[in-house]
N, C-alpha and C. Protein backbone atom coordinates (compact mmCIF):
# COMPACT_ATOMS: atom_id res chain seq x y z
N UNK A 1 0.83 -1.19 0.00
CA UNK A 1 0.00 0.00 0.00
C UNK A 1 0.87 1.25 0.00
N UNK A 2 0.41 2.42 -0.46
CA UNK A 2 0.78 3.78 0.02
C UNK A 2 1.40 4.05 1.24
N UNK A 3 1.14 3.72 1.95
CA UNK A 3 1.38 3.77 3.31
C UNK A 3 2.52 3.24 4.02
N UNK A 4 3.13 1.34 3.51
CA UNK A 4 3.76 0.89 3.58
C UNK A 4 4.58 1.38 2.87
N UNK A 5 4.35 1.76 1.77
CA UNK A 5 5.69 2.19 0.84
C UNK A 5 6.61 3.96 1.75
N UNK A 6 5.23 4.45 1.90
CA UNK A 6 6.09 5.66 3.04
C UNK A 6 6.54 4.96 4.06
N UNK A 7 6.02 4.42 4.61
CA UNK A 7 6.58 3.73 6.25
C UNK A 7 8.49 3.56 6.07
N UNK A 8 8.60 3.04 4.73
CA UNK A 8 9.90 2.18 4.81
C UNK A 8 10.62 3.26 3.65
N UNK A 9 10.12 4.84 3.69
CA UNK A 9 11.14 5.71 3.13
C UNK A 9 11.08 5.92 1.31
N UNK A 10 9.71 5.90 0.75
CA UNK A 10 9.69 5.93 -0.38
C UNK A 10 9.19 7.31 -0.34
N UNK A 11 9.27 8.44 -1.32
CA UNK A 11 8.34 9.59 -1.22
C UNK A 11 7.18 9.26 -2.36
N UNK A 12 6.11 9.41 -2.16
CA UNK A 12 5.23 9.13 -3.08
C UNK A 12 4.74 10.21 -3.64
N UNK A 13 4.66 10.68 -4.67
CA UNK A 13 4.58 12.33 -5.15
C UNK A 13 3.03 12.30 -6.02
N UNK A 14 3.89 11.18 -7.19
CA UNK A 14 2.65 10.90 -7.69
C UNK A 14 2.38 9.28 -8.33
N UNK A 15 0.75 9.33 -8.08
CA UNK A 15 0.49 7.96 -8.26
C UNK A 15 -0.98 7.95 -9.32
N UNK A 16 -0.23 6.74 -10.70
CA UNK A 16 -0.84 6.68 -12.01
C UNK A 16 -1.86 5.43 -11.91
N UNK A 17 -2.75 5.58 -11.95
CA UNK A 17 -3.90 4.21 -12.02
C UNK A 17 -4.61 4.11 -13.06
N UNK A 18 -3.56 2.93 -13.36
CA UNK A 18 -4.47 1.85 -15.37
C UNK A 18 -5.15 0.92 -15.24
N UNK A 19 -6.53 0.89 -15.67
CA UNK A 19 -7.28 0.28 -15.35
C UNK A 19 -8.02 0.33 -16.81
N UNK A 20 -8.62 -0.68 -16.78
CA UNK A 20 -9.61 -1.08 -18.36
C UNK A 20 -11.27 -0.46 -18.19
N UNK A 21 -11.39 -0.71 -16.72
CA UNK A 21 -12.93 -0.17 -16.24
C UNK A 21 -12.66 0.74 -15.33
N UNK A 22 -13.71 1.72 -15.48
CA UNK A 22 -13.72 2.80 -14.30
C UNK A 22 -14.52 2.60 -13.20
N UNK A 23 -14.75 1.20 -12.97
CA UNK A 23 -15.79 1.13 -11.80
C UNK A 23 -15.12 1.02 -11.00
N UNK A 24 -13.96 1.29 -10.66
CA UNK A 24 -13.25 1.37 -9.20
C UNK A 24 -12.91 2.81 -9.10
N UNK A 25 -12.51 3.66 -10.36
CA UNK A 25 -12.16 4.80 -9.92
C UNK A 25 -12.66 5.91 -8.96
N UNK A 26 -14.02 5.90 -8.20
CA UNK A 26 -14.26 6.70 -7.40
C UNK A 26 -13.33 6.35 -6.14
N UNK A 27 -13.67 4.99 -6.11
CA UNK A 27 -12.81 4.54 -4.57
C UNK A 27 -11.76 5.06 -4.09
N UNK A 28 -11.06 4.77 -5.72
CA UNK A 28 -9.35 5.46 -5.95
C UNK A 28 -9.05 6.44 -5.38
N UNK A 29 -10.02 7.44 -5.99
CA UNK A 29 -9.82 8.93 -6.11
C UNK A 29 -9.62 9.20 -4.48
N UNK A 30 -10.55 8.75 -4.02
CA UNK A 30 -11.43 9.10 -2.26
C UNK A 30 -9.99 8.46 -1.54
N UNK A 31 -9.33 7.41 -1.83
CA UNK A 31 -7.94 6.74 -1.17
C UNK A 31 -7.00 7.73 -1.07
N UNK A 32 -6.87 7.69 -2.91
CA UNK A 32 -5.87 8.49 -3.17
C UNK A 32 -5.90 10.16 -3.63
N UNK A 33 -6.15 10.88 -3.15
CA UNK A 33 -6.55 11.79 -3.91
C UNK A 33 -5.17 12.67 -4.76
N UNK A 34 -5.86 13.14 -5.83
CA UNK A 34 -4.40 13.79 -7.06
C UNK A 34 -4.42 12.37 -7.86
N UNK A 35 -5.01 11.35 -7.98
CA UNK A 35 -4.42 10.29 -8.59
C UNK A 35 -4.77 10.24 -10.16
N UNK A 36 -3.86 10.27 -10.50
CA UNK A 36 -3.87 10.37 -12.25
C UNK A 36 -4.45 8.99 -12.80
N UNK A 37 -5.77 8.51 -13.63
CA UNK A 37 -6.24 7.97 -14.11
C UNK A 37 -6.27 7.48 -15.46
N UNK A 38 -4.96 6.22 -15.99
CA UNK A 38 -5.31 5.97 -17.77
C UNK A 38 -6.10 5.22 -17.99
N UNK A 39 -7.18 5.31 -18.46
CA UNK A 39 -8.22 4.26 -19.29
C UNK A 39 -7.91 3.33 -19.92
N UNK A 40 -7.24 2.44 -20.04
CA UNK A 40 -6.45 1.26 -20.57
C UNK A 40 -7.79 1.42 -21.40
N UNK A 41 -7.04 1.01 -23.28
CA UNK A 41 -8.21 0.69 -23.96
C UNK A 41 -8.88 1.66 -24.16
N UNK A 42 -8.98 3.18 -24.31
CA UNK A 42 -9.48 4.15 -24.27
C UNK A 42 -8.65 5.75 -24.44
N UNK A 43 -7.89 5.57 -23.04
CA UNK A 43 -6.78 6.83 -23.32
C UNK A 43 -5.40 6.18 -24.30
N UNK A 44 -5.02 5.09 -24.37
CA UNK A 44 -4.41 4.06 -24.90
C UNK A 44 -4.14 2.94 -25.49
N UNK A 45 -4.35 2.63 -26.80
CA UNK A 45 -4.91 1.50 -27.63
C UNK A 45 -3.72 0.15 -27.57
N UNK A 46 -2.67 0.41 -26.57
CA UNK A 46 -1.82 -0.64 -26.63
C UNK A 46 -0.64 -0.52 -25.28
N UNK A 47 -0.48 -1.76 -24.77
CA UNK A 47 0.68 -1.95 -23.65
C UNK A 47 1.71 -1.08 -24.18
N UNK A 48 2.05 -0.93 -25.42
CA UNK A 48 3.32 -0.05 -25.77
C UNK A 48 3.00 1.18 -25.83
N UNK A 49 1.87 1.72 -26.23
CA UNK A 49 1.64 3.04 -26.56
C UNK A 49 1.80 3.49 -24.62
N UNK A 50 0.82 2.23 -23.79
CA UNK A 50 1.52 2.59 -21.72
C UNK A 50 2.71 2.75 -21.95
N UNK A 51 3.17 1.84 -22.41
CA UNK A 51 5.00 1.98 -21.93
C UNK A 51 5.13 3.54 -22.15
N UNK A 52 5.04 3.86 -23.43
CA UNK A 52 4.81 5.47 -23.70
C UNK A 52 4.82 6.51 -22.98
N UNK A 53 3.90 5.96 -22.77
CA UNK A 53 3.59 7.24 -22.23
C UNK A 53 3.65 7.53 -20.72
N UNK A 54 4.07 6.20 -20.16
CA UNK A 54 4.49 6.59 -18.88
C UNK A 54 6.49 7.10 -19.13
N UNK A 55 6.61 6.45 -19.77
CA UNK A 55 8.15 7.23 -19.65
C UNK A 55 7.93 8.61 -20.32
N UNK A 56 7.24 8.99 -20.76
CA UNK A 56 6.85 10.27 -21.11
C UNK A 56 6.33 11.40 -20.05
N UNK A 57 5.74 10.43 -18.97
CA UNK A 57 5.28 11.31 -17.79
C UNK A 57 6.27 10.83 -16.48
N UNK A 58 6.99 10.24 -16.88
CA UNK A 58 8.19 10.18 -15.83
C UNK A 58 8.95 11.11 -15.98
């Protein structure tokens, strides 16, 4: 979790959630709030075009 990962010295700045369905994303949001959301299948038509574009937002 978030939490664990701070506990043991990670800074968590920002956190990207890919998902194919948005029926979890409210939960997300309310957990995590600021959390950046890709629509697998929607904002992105392929695992490579993710690869993409996360080293693009890294």
């Amino acid at each position: 979790t978030i939490e664990e990962l701070r506990s043991i010295g990670y800074d968590i700045d920002d956190v990207i959630y890919v998902d194919d369905r948005v029926i979890h994303i409210d939960g997300v949001k309310m957990a995590v709030p600021g959390v950046d959301f890709i629509h697998m299948w929607v904002d992105v038509k392929s695992f490579e075009e993710l690869k993409q574009l996360l080293q693009k937002l890294g």
